[in-house]
Protein backbone atom coordinates (compact mmCIF):
# COMPACT_ATOMS: atom_id res chain seq x y z
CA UNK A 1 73.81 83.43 117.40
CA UNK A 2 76.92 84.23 119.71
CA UNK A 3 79.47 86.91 118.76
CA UNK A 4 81.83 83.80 118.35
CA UNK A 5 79.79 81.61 117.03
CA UNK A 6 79.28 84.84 114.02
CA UNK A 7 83.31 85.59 114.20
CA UNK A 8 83.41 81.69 113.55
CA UNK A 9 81.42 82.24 110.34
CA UNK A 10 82.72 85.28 109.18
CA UNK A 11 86.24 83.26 109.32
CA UNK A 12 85.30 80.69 107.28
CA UNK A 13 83.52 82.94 104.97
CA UNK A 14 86.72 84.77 104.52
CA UNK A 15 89.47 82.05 104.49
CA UNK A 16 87.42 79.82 102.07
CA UNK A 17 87.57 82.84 99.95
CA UNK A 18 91.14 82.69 99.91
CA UNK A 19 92.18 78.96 99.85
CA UNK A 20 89.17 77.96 97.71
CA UNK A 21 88.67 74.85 100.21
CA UNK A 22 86.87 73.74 103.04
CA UNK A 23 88.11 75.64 106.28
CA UNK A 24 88.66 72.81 109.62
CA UNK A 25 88.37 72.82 113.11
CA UNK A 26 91.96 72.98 113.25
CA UNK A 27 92.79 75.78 111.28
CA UNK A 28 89.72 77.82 113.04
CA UNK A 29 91.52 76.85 116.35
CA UNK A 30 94.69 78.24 115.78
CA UNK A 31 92.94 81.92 114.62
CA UNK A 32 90.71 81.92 117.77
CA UNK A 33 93.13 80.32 120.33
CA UNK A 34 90.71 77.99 121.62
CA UNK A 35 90.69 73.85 121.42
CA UNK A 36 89.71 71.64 117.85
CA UNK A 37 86.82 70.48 119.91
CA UNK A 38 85.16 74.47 120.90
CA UNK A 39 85.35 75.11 117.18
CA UNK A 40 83.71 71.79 116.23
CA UNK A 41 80.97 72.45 119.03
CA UNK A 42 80.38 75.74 117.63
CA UNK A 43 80.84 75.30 113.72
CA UNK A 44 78.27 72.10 114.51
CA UNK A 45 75.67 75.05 115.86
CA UNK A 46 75.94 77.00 112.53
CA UNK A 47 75.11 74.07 110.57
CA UNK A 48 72.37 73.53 112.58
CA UNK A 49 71.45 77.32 112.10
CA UNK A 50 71.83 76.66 108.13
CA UNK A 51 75.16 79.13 107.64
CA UNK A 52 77.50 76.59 107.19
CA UNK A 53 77.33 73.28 105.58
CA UNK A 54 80.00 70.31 104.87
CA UNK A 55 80.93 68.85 101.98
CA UNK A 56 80.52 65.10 101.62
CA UNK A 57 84.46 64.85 100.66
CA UNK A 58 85.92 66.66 103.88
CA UNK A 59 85.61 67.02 107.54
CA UNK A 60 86.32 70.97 106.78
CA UNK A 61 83.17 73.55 106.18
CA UNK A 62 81.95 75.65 103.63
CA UNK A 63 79.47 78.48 103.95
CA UNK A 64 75.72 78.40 102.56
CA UNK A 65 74.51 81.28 100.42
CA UNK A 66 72.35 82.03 103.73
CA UNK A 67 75.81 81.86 105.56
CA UNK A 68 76.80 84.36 102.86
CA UNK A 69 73.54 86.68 103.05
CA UNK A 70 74.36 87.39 106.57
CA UNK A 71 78.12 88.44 106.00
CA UNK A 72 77.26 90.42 103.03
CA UNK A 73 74.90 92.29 105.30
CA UNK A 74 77.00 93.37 107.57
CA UNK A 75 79.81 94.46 105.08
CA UNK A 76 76.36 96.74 103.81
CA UNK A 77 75.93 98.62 106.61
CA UNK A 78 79.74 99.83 106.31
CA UNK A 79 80.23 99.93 102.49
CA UNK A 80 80.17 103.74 102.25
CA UNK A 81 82.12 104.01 105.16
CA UNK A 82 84.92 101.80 104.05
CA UNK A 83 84.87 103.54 100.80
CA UNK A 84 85.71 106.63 102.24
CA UNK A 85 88.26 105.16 104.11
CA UNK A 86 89.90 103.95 100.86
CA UNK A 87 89.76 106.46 99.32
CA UNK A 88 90.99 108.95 101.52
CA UNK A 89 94.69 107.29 100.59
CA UNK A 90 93.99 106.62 97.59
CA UNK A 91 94.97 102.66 97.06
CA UNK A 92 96.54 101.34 93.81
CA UNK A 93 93.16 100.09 92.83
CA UNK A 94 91.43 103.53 93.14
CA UNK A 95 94.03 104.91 90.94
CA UNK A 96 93.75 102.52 88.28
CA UNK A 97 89.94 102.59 88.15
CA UNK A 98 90.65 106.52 88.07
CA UNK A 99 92.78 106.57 85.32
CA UNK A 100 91.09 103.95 82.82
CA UNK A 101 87.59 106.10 83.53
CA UNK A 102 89.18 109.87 82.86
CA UNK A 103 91.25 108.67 80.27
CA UNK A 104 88.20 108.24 77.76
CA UNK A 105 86.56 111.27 76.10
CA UNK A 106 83.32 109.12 75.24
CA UNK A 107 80.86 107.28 77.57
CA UNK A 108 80.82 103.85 76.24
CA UNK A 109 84.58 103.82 76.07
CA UNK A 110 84.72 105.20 79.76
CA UNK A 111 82.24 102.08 80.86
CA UNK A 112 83.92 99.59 79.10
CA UNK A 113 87.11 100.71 80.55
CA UNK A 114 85.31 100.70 83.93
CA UNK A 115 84.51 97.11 83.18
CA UNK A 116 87.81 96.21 82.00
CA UNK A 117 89.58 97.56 85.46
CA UNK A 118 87.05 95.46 87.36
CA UNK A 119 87.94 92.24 85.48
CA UNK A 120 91.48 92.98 86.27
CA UNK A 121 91.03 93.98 89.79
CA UNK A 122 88.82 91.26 90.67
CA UNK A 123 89.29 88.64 88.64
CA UNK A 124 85.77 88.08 87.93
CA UNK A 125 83.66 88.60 84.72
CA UNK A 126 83.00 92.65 84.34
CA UNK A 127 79.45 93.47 83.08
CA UNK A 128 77.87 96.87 81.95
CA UNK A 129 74.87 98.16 80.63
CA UNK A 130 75.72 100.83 77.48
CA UNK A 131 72.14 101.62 76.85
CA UNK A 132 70.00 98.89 75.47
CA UNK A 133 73.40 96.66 75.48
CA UNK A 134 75.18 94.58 78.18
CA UNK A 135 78.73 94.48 77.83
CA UNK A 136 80.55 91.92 79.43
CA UNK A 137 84.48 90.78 79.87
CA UNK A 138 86.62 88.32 81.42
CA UNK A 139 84.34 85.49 80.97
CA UNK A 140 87.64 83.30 80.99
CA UNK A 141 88.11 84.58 84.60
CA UNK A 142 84.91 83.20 85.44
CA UNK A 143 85.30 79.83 84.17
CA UNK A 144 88.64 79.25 85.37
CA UNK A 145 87.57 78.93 88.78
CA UNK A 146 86.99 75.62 90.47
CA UNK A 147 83.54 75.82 91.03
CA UNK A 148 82.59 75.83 87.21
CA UNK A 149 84.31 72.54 86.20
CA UNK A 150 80.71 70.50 86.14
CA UNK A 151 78.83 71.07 82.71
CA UNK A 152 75.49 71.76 84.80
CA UNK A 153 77.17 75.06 86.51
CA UNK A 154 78.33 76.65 83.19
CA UNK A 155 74.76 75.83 81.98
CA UNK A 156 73.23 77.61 85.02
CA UNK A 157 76.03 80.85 84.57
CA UNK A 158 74.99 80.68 80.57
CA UNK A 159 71.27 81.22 81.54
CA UNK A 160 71.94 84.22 83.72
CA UNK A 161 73.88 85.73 81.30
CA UNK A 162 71.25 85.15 78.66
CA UNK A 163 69.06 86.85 80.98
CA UNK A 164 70.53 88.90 82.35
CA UNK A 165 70.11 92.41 80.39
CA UNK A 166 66.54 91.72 80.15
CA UNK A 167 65.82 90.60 83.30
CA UNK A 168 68.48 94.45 84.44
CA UNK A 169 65.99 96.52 82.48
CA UNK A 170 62.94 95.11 84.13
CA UNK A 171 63.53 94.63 87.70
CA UNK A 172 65.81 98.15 87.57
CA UNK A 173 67.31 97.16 91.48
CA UNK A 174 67.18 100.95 93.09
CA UNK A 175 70.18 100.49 95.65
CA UNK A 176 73.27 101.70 94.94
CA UNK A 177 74.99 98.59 95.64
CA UNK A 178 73.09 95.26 94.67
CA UNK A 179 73.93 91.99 95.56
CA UNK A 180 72.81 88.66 94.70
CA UNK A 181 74.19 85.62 95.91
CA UNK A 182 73.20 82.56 94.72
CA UNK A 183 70.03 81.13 94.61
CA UNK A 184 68.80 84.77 95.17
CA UNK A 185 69.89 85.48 91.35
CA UNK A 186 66.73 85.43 89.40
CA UNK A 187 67.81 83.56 86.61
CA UNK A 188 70.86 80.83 86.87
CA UNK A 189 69.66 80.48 90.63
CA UNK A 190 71.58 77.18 91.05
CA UNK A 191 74.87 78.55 89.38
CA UNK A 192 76.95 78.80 92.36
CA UNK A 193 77.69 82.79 91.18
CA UNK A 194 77.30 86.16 92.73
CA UNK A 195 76.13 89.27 91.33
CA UNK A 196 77.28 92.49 92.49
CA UNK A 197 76.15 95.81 91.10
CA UNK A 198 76.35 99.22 91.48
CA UNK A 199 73.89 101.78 89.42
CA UNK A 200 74.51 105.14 88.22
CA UNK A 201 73.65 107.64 85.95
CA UNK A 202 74.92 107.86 82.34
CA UNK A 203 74.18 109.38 79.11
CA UNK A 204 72.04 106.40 78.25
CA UNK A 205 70.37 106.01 81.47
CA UNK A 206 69.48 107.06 84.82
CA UNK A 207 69.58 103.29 85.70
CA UNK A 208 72.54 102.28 84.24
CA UNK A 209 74.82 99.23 85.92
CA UNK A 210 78.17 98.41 86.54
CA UNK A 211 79.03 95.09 88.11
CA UNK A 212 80.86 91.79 88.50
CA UNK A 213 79.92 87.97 88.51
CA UNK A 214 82.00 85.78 90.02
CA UNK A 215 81.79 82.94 92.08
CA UNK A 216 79.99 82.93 95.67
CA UNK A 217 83.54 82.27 97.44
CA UNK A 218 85.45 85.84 96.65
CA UNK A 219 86.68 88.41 98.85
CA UNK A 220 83.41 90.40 99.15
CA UNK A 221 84.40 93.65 101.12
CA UNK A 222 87.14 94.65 98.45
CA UNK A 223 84.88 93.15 95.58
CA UNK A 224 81.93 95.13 96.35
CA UNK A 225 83.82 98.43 97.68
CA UNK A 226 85.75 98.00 94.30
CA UNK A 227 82.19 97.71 92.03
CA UNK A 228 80.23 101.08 94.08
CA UNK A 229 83.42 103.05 93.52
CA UNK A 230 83.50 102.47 89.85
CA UNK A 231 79.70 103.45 90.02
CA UNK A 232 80.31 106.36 92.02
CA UNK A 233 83.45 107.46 89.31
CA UNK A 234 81.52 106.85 85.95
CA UNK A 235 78.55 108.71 87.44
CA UNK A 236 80.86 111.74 88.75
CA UNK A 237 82.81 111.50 85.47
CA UNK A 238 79.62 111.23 82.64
């Protein structure tokens, strides 16, 4: 793959986050500053390479969940960095995850309230484990969005979530930041969602999880430096 051809994908990736509809030659042209028919050329080689794929009711593109995989990488190989970054000026997001976490004098009440930021800040379902318990919130968030208007998606989303503590407290994902898009979730696989957690240490457990499902189209950078911060606070802060 080119550096344009990945600039290409990373563009869709990131305005069909934002305008939750296929992205077109034409828009692509006007960000690069290059001709409709260069982007088609190229956007044609990242189907062919399996990143991007269009939808039978537009001439615009959407990306795959290997598409995905491959800009969620290299967001990984920065996270920590970017955290940093963040929160070396301290953003209005930092400050209200801050708050809601030192606020609370108990540990489940400091998670939930973790949880409760996320769903706010995101605008995706918030999910915890509170020792043998998942907690979850905003499940109206989730459900809201576009992608979940066919019955067979909310199925698939309502057997990950049935699974989903059980399936935590096996597997026990070691990296700080975890993140499963798609059909890479273990249960649910053809749910269209994404599940990004962060583990930390807590009264209840050293593998304890903080974390957000939403759809595969979010904003993944802010969404996943957002999720390891509130891991990083709860574990500083319990």
């Amino acid at each position: 793959m080119t550096d344009r051809q990945r600039e290409i994908l990373f563009a869709i990736i990131e305005e069909y986050a934002e305008m939750a509809a296929p992205v077109g030659s034409v828009t692509l042209a006007k960000l690069f500053d290059v001709s409709s028919a260069t982007v088609r050329s190229e956007m044609a080689k990242l189907e062919d390479l399996g990143l991007i794929t269009q939808p039978h009711t537009s001439a615009g593109r959407v990306p795959t969940d290997a598409g995905y995989r491959l800009y969620v990488n290299s967001l990984q190989d920065n996270i920590d960095q970017e955290i940093d970054a963040v929160d070396s000026i301290k953003d209005r997001s930092t400050k209200a995850l801050e708050v809601r976490i030192s606020s609370q004098t108990r540990a489940d009440r400091a998670i939930r309230s973790a949880v409760d930021s996320l769903v706010e800040l995101t605008g995706n379902l918030g999910l915890a484990t509170i020792g043998d318990q998942l907690y979850l919130a905003g499940l109206s968030n989730l459900f809201a969005q576009p992608e979940f208007l066919e019955r067979d998606h909310v199925r698939a989303v309502a057997k990950l979530l049935d699974n989903l503590e059980p399936w935590l407290r096996e597997a026990a994902p070691g990296d700080p930041l975890n993140v499963f898009i798609g059909r890479e979730n273990p249960v649910g696989a053809t749910s269209g969602v994404s599940l990004i957690i962060s583990k930390f240490r807590s009264p209840f457990s050293d593998q304890s999880y903080i974390g957000v499902l939403g759809p595969t189209r979010q904003s993944y950078m802010r969404v996943m430096s957002l999720v390891r911060r509130a891991g990083y606070m709860l574990e500083d802060s319990l």
